[in-house]
Protein backbone atom coordinates (compact mmCIF):
# COMPACT_ATOMS: atom_id res chain seq x y z
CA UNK A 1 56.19 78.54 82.14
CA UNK A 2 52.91 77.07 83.69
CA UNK A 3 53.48 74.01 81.61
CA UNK A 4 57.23 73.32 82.59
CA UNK A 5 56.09 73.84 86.47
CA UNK A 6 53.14 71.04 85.43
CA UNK A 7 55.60 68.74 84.30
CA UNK A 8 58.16 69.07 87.02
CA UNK A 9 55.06 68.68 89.43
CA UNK A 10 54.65 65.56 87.64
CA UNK A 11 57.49 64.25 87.55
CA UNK A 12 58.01 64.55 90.97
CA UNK A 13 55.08 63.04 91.80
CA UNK A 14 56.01 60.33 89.48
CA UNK A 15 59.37 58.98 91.23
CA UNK A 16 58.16 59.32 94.95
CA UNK A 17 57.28 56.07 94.20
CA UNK A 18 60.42 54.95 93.41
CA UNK A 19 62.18 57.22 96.62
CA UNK A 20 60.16 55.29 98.87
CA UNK A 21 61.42 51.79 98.07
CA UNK A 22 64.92 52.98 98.66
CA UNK A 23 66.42 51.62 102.11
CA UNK A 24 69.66 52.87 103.94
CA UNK A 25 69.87 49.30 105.84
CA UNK A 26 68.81 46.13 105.09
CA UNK A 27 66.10 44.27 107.03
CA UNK A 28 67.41 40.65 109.40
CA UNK A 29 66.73 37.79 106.93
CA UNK A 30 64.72 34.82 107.27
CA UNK A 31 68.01 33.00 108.85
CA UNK A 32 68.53 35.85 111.52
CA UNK A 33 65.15 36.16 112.35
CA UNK A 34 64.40 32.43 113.01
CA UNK A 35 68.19 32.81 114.79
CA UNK A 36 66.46 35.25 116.82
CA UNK A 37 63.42 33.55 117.58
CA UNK A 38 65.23 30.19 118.64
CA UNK A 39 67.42 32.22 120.84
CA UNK A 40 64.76 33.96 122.70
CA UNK A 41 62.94 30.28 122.95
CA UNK A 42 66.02 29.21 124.50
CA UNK A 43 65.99 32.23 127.05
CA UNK A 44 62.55 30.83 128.34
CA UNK A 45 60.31 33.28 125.72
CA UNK A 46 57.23 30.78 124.60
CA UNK A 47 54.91 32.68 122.17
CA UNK A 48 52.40 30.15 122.08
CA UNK A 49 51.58 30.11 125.66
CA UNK A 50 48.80 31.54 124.98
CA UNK A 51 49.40 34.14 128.05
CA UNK A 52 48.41 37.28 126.32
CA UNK A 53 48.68 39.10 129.51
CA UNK A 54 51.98 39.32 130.28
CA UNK A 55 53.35 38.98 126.79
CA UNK A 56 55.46 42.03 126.30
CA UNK A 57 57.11 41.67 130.04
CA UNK A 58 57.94 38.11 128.83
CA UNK A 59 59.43 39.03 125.62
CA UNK A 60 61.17 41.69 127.27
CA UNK A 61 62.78 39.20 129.70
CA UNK A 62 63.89 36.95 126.99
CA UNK A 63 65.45 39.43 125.27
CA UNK A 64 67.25 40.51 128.32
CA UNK A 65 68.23 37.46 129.19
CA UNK A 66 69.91 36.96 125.61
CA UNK A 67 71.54 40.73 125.79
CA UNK A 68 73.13 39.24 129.00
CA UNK A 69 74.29 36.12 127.07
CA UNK A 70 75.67 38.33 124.31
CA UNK A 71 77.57 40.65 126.58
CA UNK A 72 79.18 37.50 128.37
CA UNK A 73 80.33 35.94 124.83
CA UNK A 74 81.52 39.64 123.72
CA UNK A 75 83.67 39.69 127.24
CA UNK A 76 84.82 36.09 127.01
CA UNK A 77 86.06 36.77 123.25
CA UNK A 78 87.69 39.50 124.31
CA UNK A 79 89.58 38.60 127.10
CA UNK A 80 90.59 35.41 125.15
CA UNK A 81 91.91 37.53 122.21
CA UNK A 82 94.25 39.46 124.61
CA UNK A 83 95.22 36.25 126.33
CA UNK A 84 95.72 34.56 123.15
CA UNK A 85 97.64 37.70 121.16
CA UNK A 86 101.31 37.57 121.18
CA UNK A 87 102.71 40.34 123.42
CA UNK A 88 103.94 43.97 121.64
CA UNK A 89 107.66 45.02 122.27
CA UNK A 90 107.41 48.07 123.91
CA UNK A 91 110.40 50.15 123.78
């Protein structure tokens, strides 16, 4: 009995390893992430300014700035997919 406990301790000690690799959702690739950083360059965020001081109020502006730009495209799309839809028959 002592042993079987042993090897079950083992083995679970063994494939924690292997548990710990496992991810539910994948990480932004290198495309998205240099997407990412070219957008926020766009919305005024510099990182080599060298303005260590104000760096996370910065960053935080570009990526508001950016949320605002996504929200706009989401709303334009939108509206043009209603305007653009044929109309139902409603009956």
């Amino acid at each position: 009995m002592k042993t079987l406990i042993c090897r079950s301790l083992a083995l679970g000690f063994m494939a924690l390893p292997l548990l710990s690799f496992a991810q539910s959702t994948a990480g932004l690739t290198r495309a998205q992430n240099y997407d990412q950083l070219v957008r926020l360059g766009q919305a005024g965020y510099v990182p080599s300014a060298g303005d260590d001081a104000h760096y996370p109020d910065d960053l935080r502006a570009a990526e508001a700035h950016v949320a605002v730009q996504d929200a706009a495209r989401a709303l334009l799309h939108k509206s043009l997919v209603r305007e653009l839809s044929p109309p139902t028959a409603q009956g």
